[in-house]
C-alpha atoms as a PDB file:
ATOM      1  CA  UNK A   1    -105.620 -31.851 -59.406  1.00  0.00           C
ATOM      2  CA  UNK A   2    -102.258 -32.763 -61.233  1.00  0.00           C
ATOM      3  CA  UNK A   3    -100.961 -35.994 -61.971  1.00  0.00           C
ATOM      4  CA  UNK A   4     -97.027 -36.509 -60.382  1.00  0.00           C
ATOM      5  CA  UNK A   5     -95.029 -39.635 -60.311  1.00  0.00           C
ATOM      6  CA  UNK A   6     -91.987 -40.182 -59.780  1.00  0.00           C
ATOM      7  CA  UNK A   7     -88.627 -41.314 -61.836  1.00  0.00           C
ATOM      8  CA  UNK A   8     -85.165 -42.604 -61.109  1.00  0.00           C
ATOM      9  CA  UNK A   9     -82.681 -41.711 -63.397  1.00  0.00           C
ATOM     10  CA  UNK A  10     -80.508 -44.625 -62.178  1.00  0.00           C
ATOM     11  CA  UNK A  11     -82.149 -47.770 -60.695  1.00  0.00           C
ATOM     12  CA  UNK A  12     -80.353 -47.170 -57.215  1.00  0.00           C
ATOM     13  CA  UNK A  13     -80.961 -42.874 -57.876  1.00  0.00           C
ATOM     14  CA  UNK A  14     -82.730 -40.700 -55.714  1.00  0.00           C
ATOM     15  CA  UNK A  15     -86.787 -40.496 -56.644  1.00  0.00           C
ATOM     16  CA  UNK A  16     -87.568 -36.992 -58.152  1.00  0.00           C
ATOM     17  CA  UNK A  17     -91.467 -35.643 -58.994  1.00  0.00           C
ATOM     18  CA  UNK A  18     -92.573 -34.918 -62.537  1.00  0.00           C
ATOM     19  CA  UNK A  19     -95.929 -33.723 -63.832  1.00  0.00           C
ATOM     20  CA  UNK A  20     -97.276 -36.867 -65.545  1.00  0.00           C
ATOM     21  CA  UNK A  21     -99.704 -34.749 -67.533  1.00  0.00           C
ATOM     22  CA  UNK A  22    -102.155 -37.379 -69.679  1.00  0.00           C
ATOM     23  CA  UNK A  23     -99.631 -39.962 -69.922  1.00  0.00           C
ATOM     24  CA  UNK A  24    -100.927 -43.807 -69.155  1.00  0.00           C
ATOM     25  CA  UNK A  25     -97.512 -44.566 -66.752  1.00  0.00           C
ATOM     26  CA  UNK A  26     -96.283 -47.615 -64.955  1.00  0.00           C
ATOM     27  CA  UNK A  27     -93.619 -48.626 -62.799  1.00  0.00           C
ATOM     28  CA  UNK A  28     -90.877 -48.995 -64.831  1.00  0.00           C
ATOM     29  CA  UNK A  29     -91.818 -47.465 -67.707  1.00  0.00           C
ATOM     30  CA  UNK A  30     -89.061 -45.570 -69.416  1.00  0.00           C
ATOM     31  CA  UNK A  31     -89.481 -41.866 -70.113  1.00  0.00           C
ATOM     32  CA  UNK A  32     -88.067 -38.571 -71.270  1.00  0.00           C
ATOM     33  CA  UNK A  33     -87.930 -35.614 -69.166  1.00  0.00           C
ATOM     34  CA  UNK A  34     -86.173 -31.673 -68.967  1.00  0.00           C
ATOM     35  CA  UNK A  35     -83.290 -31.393 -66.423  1.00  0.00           C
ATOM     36  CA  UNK A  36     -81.411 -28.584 -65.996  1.00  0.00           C
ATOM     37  CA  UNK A  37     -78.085 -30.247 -68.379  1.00  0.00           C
ATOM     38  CA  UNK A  38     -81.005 -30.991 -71.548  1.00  0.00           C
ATOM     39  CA  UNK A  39     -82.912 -33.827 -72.030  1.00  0.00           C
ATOM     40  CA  UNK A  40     -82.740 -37.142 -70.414  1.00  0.00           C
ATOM     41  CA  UNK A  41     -83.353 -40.157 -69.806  1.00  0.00           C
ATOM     42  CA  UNK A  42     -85.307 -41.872 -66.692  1.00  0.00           C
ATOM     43  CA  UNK A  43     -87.482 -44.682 -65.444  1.00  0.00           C
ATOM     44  CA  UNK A  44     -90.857 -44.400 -63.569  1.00  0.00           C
ATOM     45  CA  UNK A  45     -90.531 -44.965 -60.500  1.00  0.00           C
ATOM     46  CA  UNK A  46     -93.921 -44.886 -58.395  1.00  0.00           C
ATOM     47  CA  UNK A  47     -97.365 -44.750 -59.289  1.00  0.00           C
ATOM     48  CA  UNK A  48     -98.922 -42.226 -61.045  1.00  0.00           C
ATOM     49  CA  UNK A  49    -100.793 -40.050 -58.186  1.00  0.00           C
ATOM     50  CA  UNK A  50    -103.375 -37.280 -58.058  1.00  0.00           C
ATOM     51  CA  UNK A  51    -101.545 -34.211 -55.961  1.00  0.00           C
ATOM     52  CA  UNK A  52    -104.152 -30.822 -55.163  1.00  0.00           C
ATOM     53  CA  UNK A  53    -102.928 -28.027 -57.483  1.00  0.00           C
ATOM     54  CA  UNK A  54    -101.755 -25.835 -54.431  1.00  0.00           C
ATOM     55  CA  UNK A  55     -99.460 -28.953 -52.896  1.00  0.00           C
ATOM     56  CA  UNK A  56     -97.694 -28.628 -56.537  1.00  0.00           C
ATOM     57  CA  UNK A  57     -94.736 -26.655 -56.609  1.00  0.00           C
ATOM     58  CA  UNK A  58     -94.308 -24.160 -59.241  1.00  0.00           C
ATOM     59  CA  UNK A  59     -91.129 -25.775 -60.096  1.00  0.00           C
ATOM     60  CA  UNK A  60     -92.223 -28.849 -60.940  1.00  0.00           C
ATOM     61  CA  UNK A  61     -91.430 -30.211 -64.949  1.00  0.00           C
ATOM     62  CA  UNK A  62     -93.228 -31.831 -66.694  1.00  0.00           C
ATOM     63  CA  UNK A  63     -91.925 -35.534 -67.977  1.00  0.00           C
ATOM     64  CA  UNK A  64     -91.720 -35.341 -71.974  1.00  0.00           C
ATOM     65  CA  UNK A  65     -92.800 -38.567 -73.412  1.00  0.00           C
ATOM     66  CA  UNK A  66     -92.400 -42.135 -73.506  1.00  0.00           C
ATOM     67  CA  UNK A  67     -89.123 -43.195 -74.576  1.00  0.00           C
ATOM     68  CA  UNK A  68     -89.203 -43.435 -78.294  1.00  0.00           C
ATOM     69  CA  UNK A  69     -87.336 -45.980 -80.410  1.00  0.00           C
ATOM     70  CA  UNK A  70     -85.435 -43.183 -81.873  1.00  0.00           C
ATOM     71  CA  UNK A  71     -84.790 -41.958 -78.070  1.00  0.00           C
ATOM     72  CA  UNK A  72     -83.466 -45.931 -77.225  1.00  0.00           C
ATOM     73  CA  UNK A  73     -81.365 -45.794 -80.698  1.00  0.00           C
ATOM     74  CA  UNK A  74     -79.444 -42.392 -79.240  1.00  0.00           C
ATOM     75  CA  UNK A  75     -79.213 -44.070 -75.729  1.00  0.00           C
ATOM     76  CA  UNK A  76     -77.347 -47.116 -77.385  1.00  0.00           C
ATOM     77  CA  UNK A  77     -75.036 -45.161 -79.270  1.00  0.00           C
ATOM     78  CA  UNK A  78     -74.560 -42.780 -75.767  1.00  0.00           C
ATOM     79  CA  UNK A  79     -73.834 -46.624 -74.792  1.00  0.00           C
ATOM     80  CA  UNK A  80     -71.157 -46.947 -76.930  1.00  0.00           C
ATOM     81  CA  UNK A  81     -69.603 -43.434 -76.753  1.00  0.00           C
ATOM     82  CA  UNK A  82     -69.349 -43.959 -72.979  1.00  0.00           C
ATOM     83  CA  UNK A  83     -67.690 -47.739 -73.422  1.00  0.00           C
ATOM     84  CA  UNK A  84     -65.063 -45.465 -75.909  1.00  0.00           C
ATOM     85  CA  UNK A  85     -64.885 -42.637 -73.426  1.00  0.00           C
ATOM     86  CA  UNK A  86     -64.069 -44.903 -69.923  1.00  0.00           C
ATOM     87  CA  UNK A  87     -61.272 -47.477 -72.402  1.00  0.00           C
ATOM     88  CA  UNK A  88     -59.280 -43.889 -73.860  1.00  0.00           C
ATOM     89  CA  UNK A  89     -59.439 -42.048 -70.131  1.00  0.00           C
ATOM     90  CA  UNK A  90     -58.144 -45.785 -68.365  1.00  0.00           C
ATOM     91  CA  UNK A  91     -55.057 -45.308 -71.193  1.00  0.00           C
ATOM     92  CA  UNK A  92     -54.110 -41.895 -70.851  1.00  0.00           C
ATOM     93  CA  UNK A  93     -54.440 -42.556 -67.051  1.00  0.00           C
ATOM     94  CA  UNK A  94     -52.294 -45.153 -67.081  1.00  0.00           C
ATOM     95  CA  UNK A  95     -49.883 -43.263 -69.571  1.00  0.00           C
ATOM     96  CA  UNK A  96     -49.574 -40.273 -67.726  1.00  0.00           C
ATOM     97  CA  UNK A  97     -49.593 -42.067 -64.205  1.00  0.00           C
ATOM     98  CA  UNK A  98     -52.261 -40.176 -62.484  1.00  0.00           C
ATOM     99  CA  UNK A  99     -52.708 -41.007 -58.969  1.00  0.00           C
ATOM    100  CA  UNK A 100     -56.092 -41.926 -59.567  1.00  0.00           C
ATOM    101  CA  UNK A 101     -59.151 -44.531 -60.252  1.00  0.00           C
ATOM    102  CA  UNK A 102     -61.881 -44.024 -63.075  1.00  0.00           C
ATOM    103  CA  UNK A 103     -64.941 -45.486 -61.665  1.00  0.00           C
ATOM    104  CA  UNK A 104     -67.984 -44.757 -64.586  1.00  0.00           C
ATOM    105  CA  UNK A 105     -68.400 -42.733 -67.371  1.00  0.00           C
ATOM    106  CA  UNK A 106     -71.762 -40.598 -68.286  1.00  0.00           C
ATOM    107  CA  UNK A 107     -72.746 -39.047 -71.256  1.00  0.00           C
ATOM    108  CA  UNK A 108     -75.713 -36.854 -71.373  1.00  0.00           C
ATOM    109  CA  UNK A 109     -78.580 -37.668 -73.548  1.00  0.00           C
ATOM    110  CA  UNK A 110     -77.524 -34.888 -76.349  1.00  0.00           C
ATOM    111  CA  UNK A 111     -73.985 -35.290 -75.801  1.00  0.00           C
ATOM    112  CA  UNK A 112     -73.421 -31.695 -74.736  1.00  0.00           C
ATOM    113  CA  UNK A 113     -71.064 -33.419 -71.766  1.00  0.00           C
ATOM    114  CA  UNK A 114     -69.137 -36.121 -70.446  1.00  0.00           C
ATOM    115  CA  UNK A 115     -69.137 -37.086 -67.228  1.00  0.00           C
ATOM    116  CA  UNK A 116     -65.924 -38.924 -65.777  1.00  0.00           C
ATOM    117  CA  UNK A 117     -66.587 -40.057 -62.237  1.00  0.00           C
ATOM    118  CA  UNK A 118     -63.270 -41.036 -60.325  1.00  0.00           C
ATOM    119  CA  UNK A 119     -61.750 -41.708 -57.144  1.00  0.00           C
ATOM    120  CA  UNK A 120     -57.958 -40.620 -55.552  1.00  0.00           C
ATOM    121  CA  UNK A 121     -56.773 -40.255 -51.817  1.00  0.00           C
ATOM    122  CA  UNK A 122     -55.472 -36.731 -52.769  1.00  0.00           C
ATOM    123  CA  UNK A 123     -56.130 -33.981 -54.850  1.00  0.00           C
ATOM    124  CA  UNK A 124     -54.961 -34.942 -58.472  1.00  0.00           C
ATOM    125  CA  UNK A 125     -53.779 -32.390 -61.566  1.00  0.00           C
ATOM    126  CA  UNK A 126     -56.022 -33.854 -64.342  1.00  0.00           C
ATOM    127  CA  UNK A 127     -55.189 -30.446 -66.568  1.00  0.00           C
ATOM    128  CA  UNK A 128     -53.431 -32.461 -68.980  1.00  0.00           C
ATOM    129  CA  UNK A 129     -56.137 -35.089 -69.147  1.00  0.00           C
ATOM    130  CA  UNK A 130     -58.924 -33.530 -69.602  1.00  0.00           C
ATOM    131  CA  UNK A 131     -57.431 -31.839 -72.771  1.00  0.00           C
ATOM    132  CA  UNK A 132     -56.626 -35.154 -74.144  1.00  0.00           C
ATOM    133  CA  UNK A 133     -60.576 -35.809 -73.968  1.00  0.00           C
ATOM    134  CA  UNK A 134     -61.343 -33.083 -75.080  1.00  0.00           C
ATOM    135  CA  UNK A 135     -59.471 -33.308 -78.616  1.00  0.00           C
ATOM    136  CA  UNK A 136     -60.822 -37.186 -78.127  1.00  0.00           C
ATOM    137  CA  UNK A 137     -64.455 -36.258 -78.182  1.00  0.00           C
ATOM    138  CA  UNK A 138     -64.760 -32.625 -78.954  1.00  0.00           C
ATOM    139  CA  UNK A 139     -67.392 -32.116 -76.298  1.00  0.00           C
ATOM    140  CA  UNK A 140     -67.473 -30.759 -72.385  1.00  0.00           C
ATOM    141  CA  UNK A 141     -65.596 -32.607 -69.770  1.00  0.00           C
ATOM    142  CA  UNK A 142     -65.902 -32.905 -66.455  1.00  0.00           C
ATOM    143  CA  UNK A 143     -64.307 -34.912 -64.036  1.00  0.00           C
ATOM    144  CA  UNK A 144     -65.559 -35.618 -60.863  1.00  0.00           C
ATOM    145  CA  UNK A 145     -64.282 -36.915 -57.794  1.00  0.00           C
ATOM    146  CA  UNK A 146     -66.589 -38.796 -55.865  1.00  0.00           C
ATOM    147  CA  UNK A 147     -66.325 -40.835 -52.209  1.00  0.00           C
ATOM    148  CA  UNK A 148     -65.955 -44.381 -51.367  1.00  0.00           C
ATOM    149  CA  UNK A 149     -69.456 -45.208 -50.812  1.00  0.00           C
ATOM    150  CA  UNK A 150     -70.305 -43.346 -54.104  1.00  0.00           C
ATOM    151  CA  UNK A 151     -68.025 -45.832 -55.851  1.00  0.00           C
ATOM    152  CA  UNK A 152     -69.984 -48.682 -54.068  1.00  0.00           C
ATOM    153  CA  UNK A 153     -72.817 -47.561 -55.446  1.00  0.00           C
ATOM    154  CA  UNK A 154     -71.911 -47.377 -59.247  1.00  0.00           C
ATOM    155  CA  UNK A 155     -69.789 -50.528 -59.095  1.00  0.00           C
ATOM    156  CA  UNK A 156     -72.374 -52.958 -57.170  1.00  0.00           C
ATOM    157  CA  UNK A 157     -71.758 -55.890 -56.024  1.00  0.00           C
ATOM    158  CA  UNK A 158     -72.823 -58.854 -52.862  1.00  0.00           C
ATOM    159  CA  UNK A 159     -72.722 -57.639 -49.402  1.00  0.00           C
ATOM    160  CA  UNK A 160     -71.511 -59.718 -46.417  1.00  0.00           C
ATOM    161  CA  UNK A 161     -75.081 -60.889 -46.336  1.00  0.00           C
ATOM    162  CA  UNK A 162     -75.154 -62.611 -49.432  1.00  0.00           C
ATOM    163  CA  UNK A 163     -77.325 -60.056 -51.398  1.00  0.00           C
ATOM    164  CA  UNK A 164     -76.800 -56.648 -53.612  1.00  0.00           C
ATOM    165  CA  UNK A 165     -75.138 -53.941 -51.681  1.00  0.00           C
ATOM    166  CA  UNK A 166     -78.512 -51.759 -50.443  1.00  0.00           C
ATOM    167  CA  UNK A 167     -76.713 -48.788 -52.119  1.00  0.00           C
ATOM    168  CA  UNK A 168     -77.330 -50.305 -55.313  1.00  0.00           C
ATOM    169  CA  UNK A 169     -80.738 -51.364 -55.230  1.00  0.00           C
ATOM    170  CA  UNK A 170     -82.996 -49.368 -52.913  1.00  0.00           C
ATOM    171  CA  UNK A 171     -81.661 -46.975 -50.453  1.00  0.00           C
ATOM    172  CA  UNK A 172     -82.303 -43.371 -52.115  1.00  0.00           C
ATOM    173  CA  UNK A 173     -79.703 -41.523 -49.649  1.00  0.00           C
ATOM    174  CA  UNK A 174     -76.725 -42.367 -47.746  1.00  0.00           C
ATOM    175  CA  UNK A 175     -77.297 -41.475 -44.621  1.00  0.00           C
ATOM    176  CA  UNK A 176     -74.293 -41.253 -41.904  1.00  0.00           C
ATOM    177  CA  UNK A 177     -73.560 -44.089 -40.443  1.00  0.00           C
ATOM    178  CA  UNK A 178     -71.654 -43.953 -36.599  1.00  0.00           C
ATOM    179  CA  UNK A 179     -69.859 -46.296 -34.190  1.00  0.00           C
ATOM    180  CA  UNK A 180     -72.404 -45.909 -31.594  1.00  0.00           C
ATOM    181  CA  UNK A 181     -75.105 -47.689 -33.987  1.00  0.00           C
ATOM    182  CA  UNK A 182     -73.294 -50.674 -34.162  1.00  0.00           C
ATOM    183  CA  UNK A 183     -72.732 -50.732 -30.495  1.00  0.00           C
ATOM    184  CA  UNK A 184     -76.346 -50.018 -30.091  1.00  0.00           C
ATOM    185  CA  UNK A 185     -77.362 -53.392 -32.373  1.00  0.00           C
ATOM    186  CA  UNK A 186     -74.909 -55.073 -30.060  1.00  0.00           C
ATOM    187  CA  UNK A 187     -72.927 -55.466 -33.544  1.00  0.00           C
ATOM    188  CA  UNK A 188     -68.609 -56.706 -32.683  1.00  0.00           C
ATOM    189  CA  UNK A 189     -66.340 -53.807 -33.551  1.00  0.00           C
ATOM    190  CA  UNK A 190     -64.577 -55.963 -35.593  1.00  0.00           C
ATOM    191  CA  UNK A 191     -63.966 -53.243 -38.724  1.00  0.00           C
ATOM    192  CA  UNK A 192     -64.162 -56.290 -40.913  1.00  0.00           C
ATOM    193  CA  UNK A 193     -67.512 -57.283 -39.448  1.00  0.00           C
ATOM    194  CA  UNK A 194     -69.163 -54.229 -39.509  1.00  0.00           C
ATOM    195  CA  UNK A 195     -67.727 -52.302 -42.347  1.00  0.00           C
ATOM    196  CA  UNK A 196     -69.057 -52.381 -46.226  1.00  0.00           C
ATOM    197  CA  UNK A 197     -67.818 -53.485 -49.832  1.00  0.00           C
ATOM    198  CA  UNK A 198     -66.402 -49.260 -49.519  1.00  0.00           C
ATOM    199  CA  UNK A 199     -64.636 -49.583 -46.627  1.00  0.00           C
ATOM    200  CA  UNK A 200     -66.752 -47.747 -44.589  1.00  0.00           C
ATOM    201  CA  UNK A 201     -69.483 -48.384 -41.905  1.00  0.00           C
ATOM    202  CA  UNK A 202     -72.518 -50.983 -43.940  1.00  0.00           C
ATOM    203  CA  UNK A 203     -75.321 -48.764 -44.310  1.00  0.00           C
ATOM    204  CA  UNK A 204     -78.084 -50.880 -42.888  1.00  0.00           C
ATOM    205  CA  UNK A 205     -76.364 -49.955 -39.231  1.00  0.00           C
ATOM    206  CA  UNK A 206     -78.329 -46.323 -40.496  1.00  0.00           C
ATOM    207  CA  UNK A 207     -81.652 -47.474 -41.699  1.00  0.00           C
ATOM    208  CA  UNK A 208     -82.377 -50.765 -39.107  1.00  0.00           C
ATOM    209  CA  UNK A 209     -81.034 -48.221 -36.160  1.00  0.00           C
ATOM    210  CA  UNK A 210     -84.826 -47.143 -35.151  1.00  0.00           C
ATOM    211  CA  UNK A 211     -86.269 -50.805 -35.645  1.00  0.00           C
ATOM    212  CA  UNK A 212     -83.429 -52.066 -32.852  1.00  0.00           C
ATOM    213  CA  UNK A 213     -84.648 -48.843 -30.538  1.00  0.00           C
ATOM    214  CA  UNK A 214     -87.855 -49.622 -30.647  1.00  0.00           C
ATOM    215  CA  UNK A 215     -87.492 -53.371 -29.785  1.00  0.00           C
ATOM    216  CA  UNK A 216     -84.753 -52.722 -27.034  1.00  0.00           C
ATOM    217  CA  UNK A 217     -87.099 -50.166 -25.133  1.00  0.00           C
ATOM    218  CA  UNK A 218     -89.142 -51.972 -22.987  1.00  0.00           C
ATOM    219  CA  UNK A 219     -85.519 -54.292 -21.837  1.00  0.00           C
ATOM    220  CA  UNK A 220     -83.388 -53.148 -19.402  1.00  0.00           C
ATOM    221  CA  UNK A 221     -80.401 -52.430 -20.712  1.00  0.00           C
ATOM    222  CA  UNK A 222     -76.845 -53.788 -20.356  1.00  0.00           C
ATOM    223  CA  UNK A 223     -75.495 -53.674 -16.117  1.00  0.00           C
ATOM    224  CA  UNK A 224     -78.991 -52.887 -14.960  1.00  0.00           C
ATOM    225  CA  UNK A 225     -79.668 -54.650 -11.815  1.00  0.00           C
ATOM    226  CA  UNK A 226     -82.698 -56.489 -11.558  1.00  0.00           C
ATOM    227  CA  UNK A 227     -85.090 -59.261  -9.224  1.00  0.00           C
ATOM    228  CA  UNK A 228     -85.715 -62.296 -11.259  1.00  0.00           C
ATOM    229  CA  UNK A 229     -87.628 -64.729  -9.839  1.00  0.00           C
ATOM    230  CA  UNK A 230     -84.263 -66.628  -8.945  1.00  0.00           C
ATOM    231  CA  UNK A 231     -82.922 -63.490  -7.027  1.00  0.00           C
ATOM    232  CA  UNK A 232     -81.082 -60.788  -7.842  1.00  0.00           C
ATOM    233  CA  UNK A 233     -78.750 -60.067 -11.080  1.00  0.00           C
ATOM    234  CA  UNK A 234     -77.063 -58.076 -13.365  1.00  0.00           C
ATOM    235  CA  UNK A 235     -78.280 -57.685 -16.886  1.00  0.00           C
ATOM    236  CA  UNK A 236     -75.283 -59.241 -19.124  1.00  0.00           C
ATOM    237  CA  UNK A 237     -77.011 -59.775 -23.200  1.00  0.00           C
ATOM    238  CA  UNK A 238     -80.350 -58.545 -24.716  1.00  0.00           C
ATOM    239  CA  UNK A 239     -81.285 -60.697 -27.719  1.00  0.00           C
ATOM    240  CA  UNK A 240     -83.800 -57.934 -29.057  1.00  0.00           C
ATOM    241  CA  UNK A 241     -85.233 -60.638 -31.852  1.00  0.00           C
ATOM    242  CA  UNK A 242     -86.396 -63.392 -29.219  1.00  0.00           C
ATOM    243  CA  UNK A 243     -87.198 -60.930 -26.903  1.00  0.00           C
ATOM    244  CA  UNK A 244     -85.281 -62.202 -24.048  1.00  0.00           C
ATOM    245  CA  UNK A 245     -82.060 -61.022 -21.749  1.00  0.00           C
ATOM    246  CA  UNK A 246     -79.246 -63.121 -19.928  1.00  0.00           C
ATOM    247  CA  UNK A 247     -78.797 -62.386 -15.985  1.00  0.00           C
ATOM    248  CA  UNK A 248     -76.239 -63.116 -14.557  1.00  0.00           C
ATOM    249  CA  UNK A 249     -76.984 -64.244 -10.608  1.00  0.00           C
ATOM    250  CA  UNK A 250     -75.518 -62.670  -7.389  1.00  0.00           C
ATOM    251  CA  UNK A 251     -74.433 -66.338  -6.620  1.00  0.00           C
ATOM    252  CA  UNK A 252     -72.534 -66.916 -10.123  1.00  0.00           C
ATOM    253  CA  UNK A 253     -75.611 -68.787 -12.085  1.00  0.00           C
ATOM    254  CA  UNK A 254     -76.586 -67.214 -15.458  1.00  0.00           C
ATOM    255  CA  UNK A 255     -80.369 -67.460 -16.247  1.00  0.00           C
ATOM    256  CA  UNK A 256     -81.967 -66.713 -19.835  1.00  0.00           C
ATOM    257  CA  UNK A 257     -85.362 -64.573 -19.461  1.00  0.00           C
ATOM    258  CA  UNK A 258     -88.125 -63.490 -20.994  1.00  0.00           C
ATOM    259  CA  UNK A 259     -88.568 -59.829 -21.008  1.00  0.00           C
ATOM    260  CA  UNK A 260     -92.576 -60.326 -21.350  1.00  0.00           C
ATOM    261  CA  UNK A 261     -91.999 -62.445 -17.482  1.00  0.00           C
ATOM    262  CA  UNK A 262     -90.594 -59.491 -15.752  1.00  0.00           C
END
C-alpha cells in the first residue's frame, strides 16, 4: 500500500497525486513537492489515502516536506519579486504601447523563471519586452497568453449570484459551456443574463447541466400534448424545482400541474 493525497498548487488549481510517504498531512497543510520546472510550492488538498501498490503509477512523485520557515521566507521574497516584476512589465507596457493586458505574474520557487500571464485580441510582438525583463531580472521569461475565462480565474471576483466566481474557488476544469445548455435550464438568452464576469457563457450552465436532465426526465417536455384531468392541452413551462408544468387548455384556460398527478 502507498499513501497519495492530493495538492493544489493554487486554491482554485487542478488536484494532482503525490506519494505522501510517512508524512502526518491535513487538508490544507502546506507542502513542498518536485515538478518538472524545480521545486514548488503547494497545499494539501484531500485526505491522505491508502492506494494498492499496482493502482500507483510509476510516475508518481513523491511530496518533499512540510513547508519550512525558511521555504515561507523564500515564498515572501518570490512575493515581492513578483509585486516588482507585474509594476516594471505594466510600465514598459504602457511605454511601448503594446496592444495588450498583464493579468498575474509567477515566479517559480527557485527563481529559475518568470511567468507573465497576459491577455490581447491579437497576436502581439513582445520581442522588445521581454528583453527589457530580462536585463530587469536577469532570469527566464516567459510570457503567456492566456483566454478570457483564464483571466477570470486569476482575477476573482462576485458572480451574478452574489458569491465567488466558481472558477476561483472550486471547479478544477473549465469545461465547455454551449447555447443549448442554457436553453435546456430554460435559462433567457439574454447574453447579459447568462454570460460570466469573462464574457463568456457562466460555467455552472456546464456542471448543473446533468442535475436539470435528470429532474426534467420524467416531464413532458415543451409542445407535448397531453389529457389533464381538465381536457386536453399543450405543455407551455416546466418548473423542474417544484416539479410541476403549465398547460395550456384547448379552450384558452392555463392550468398549473403536478407532474407526480399525471
Amino acid at each position: 500500500m502507498r499513501n497519495i493525497v492530493g495538492v493544489k498548487f493554487k486554491q482554485e488549481g487542478k488536484i494532482y497525486s503525490f506519494h505522501a510517504g510517512d508524512l502526518d498531512l491535513r487538508k490544507g497543510d502546506p507542502v513542498m513537492i518536485q515538478t518538472e520546472n524545480g521545486p514548488a510550492m503547494a497545499w494539501v488538498a484531500t485526505d491522505v489515502q491508502q492506494v494498492p501498490l499496482p493502482k500507483v503509477p510509476a510516475t508518481l512523485k513523491n511530496i518533499l516536506r512540510r513547508m519550512t520557515p525558511e521555504d515561507q521566507k523564500v515564498k515572501a521574497d518570490n512575493d515581492r519579486l513578483e509585486a516588482e516584476a507585474r509594476a516594471f512589465c505594466l510600465v514598459r507596457i504602457r511605454e511601448r504601447g503594446l496592444p495588450m493586458k498583464l493579468v498575474d505574474v509567477e515566479c517559480l520557487f527557485d527563481r529559475s523563471k518568470v511567468i507573465f500571464y497576459f491577455t490581447a485580441e491579437n497576436r502581439v510582438d513582445f520581442r522588445e519586452l521581454v528583453k527589457d525583463l530580462v536585463q530587469k531580472f536577469r532570469s527566464r521569461i516567459e510570457l503567456r497568453q492566456i483566454a478570457a475565462r483564464h483571466e477570470a480565474r486569476l482575477v476573482k471576483g462576485l458572480g451574478v449570484c452574489g458569491r465567488e466566481i466558481c472558477c476561483a474557488t472550486f471547479l478544477q476544469n473549465l469545461d465547455r459551456v454551449s447555447v443549448k445548455m442554457a436553453k435546456e435550464q430554460s435559462m433567457s438568452l439574454n447574453p447579459e443574463k447568462i454570460s460570466g464576469l469573462c464574457g463568456r457563457l457562466m460555467c455552472c450552465l456546464a456542471y448543473e447541466h446533468d442535475t436539470y436532465l435528470d429532474m426534467k426526465r420524467d416531464m413532458p417536455k415543451c409542445g407535448k400534448v397531453i389529457q389533464t384531468p381538465e381536457g386536453r392541452g399543450r405543455v407551455t413551462r416546466q418548473n423542474v424545482f417544484e416539479g410541476q408544468i403549465t398547460v395550456m387548455l384547448e379552450g384558452g384556460k392555463e392550468i398549473t400541474l403536478n407532474v407526480t398527478d399525471l
